[in-house]
N, C-alpha and C. Protein backbone atom coordinates (compact mmCIF):
# COMPACT_ATOMS: atom_id res chain seq x y z
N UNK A 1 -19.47 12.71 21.70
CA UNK A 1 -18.56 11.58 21.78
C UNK A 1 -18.57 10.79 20.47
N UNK A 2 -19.86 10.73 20.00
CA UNK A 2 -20.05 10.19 18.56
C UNK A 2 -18.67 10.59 17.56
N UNK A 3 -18.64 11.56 17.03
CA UNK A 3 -18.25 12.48 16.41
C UNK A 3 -16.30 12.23 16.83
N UNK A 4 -16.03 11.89 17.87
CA UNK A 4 -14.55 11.74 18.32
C UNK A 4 -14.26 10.40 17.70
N UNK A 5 -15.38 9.63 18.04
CA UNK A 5 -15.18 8.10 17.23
C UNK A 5 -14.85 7.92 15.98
N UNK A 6 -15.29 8.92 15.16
CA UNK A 6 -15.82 9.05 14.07
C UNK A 6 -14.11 9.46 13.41
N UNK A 7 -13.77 10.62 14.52
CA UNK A 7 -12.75 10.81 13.56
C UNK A 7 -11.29 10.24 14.10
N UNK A 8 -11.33 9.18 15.01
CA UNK A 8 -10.22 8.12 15.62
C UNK A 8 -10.36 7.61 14.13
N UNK A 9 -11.65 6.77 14.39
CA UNK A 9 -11.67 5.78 12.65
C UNK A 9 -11.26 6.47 11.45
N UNK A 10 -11.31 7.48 11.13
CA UNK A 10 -10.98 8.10 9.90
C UNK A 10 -9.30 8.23 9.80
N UNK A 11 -8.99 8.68 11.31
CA UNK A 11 -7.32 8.46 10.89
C UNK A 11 -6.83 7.63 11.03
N UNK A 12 -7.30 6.19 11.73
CA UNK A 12 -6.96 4.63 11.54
C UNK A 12 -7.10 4.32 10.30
N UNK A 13 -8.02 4.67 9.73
CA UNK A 13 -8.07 4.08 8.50
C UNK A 13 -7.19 4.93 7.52
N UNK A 14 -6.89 5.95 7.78
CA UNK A 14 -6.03 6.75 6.60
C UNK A 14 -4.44 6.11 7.08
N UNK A 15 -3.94 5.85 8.28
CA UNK A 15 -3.08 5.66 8.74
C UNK A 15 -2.97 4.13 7.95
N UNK A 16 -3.61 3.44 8.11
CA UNK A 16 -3.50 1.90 7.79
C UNK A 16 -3.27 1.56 6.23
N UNK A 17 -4.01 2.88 5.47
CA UNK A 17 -4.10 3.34 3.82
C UNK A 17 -2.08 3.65 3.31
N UNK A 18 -1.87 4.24 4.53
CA UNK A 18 -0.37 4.97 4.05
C UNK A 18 0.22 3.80 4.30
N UNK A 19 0.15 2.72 5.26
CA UNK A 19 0.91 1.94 5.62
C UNK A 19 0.86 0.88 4.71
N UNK A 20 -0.06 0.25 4.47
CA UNK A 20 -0.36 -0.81 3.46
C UNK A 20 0.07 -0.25 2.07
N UNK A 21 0.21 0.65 1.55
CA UNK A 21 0.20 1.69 0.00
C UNK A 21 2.01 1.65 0.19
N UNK A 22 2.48 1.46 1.40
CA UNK A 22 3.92 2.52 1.35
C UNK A 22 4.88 0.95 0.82
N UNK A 23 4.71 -0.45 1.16
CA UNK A 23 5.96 -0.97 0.21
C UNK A 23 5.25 -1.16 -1.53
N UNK A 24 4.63 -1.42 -1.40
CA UNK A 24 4.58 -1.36 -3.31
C UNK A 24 5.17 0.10 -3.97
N UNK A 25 4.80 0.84 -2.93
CA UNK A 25 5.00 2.28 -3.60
C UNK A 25 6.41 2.08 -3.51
N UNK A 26 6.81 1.97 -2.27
CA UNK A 26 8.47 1.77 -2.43
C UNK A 26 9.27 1.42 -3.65
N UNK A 27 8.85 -0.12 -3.14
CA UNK A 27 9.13 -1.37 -4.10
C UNK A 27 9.48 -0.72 -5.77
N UNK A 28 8.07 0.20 -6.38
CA UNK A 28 7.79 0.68 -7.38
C UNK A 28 9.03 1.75 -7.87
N UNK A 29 9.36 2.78 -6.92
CA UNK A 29 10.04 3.50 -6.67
C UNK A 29 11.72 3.59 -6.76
N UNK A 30 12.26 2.05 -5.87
CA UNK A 30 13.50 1.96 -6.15
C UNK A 30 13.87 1.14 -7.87
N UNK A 31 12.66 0.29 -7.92
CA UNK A 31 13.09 -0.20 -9.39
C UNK A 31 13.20 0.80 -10.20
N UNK A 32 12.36 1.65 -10.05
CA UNK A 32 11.99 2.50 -11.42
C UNK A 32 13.31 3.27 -11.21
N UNK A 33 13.96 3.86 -10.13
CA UNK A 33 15.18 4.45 -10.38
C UNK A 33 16.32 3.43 -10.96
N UNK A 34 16.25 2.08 -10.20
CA UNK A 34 17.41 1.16 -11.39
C UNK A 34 17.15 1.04 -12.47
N UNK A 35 16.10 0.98 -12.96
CA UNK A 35 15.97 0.95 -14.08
C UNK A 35 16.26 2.45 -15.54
N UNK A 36 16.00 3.12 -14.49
CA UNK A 36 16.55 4.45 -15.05
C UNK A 36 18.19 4.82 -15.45
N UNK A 37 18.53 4.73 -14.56
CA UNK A 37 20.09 4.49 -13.85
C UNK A 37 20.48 3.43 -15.57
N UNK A 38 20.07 2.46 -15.56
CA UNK A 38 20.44 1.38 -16.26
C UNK A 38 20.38 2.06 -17.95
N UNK A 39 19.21 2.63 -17.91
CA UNK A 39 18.82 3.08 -19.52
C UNK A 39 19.79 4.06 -19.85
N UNK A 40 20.12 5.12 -18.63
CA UNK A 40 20.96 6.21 -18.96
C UNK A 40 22.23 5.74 -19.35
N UNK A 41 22.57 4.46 -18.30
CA UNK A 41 23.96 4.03 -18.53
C UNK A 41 24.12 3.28 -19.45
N UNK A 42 23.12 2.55 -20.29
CA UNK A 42 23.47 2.48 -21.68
C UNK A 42 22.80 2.54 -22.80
N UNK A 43 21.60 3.70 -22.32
CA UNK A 43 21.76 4.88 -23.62
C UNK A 43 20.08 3.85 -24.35
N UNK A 44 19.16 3.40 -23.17
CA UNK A 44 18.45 2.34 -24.12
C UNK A 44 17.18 3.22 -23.99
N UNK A 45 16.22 4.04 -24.66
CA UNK A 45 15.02 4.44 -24.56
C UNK A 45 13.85 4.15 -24.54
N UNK A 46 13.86 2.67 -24.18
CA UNK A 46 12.45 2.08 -24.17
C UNK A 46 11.84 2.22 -22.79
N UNK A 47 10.75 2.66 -23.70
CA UNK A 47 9.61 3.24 -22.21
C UNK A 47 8.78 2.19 -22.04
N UNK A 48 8.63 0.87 -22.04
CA UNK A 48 7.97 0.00 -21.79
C UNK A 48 9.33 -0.91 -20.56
N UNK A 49 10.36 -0.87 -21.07
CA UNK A 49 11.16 -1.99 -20.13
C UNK A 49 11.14 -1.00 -18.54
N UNK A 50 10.89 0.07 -17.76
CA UNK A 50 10.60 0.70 -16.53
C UNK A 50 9.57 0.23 -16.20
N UNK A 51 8.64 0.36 -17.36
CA UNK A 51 7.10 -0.02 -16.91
C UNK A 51 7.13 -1.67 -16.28
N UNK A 52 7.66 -2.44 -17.72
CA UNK A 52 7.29 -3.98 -17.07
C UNK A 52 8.18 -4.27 -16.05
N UNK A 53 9.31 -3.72 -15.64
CA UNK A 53 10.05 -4.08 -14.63
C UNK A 53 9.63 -3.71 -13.15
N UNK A 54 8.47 -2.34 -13.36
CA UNK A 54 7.97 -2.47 -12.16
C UNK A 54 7.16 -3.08 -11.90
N UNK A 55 5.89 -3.09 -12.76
CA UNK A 55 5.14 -4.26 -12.67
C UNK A 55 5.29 -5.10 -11.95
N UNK A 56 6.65 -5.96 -12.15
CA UNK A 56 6.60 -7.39 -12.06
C UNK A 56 6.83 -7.44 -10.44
N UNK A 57 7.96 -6.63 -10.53
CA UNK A 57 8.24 -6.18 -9.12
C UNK A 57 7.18 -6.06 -7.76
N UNK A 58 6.02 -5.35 -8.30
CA UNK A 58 5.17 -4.64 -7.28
C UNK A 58 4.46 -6.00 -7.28
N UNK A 59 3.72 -6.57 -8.61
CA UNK A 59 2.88 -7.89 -8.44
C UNK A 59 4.35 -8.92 -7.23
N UNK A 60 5.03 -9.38 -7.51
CA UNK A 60 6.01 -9.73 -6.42
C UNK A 60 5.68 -9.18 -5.02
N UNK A 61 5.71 -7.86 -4.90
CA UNK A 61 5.78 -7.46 -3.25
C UNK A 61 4.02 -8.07 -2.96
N UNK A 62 3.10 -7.71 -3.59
CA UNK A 62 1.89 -8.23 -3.24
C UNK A 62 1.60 -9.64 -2.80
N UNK A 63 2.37 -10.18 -3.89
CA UNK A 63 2.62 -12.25 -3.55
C UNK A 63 2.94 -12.30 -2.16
N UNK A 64 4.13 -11.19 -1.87
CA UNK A 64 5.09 -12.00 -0.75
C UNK A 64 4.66 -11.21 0.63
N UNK A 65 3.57 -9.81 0.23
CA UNK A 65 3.14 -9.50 1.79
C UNK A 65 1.33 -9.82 1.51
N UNK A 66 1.24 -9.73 0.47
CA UNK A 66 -0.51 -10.02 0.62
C UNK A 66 -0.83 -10.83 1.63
N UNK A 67 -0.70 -12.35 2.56
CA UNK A 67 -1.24 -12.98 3.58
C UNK A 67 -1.24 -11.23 4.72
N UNK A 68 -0.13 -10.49 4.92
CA UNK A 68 0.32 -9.32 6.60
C UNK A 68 -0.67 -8.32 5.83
N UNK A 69 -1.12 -7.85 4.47
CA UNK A 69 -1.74 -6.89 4.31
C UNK A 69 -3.55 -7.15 4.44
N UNK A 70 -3.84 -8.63 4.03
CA UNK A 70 -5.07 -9.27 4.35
C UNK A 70 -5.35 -9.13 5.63
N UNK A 71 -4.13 -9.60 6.38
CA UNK A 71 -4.41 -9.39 8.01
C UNK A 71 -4.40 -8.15 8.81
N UNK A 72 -3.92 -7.19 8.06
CA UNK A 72 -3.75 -6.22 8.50
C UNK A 72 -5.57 -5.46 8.30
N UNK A 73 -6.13 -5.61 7.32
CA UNK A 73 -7.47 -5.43 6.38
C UNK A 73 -8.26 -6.01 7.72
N UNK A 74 -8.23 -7.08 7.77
CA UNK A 74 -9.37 -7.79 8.31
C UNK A 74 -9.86 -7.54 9.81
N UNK A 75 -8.35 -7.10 10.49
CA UNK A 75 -7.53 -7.00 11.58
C UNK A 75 -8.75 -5.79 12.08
N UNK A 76 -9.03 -4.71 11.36
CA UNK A 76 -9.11 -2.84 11.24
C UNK A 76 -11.05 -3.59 11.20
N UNK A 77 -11.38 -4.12 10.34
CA UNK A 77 -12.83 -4.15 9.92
C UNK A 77 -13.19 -4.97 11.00
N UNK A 78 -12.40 -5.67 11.71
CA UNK A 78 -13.28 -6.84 12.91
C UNK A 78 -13.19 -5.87 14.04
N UNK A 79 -12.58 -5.22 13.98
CA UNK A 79 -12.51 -3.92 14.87
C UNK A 79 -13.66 -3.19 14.89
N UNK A 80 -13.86 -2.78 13.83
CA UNK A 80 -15.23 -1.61 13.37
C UNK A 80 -16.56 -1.86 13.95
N UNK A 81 -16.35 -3.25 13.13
CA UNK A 81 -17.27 -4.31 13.39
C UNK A 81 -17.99 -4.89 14.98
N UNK A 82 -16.88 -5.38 15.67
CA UNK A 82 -17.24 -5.46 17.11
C UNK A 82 -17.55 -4.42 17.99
N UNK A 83 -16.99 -2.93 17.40
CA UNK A 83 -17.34 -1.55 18.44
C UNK A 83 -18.59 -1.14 17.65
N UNK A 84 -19.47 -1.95 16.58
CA UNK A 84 -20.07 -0.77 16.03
C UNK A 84 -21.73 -0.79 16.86
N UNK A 85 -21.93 -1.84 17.68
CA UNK A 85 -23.46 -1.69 18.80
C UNK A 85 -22.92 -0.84 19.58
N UNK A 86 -21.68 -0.53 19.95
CA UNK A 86 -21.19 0.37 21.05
C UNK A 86 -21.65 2.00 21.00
N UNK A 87 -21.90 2.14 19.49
CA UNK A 87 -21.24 3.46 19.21
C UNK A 87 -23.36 4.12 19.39
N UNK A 88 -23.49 5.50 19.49
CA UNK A 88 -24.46 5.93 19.89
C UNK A 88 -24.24 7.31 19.69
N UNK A 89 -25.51 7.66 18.49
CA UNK A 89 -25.53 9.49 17.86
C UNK A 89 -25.65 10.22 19.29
């Protein structure tokens, strides 16, 4: 039974990894194509203006979900935490 616990938690936690990872990645993702889109359409080759535009972007999505991703964090470990006298090799 140990061992079933063991691997519930492992895909909660990988599950919670994809979920928390998936809007920055987004976020990261659609800029970097406008920004692409933008260079092609007028021809500008700087490889730093994709970079800082996502940047700014992703630091943004962090500002505006960091309180739901903290809670989401804390949410998973008070979990762990309260089942972990439960659990038995």
């Amino acid at each position: 039974m140990f061992l079933n616990e063991i691997y519930q938690l492992t895909y909660q936690a990988l599950l919670l990894i994809l979920i928390l990872s998936g809007p920055p990645i987004l976020v990261s993702m659609v800029f970097g194509l406008l920004v692409a889109i933008f260079q092609a359409a007028t021809q500008i080759q700087e490889q730093t203006l994709s970079f800082t535009v996502r940047l700014f972007a992703v630091v943004i999505t962090l500002i505006m979900l960091g309180g739901w991703l903290g809670a989401q964090v804390i949410n998973f470990a008070s979990t762990i935490f309260s089942n972990f006298p439960n659990w038995k090799p």
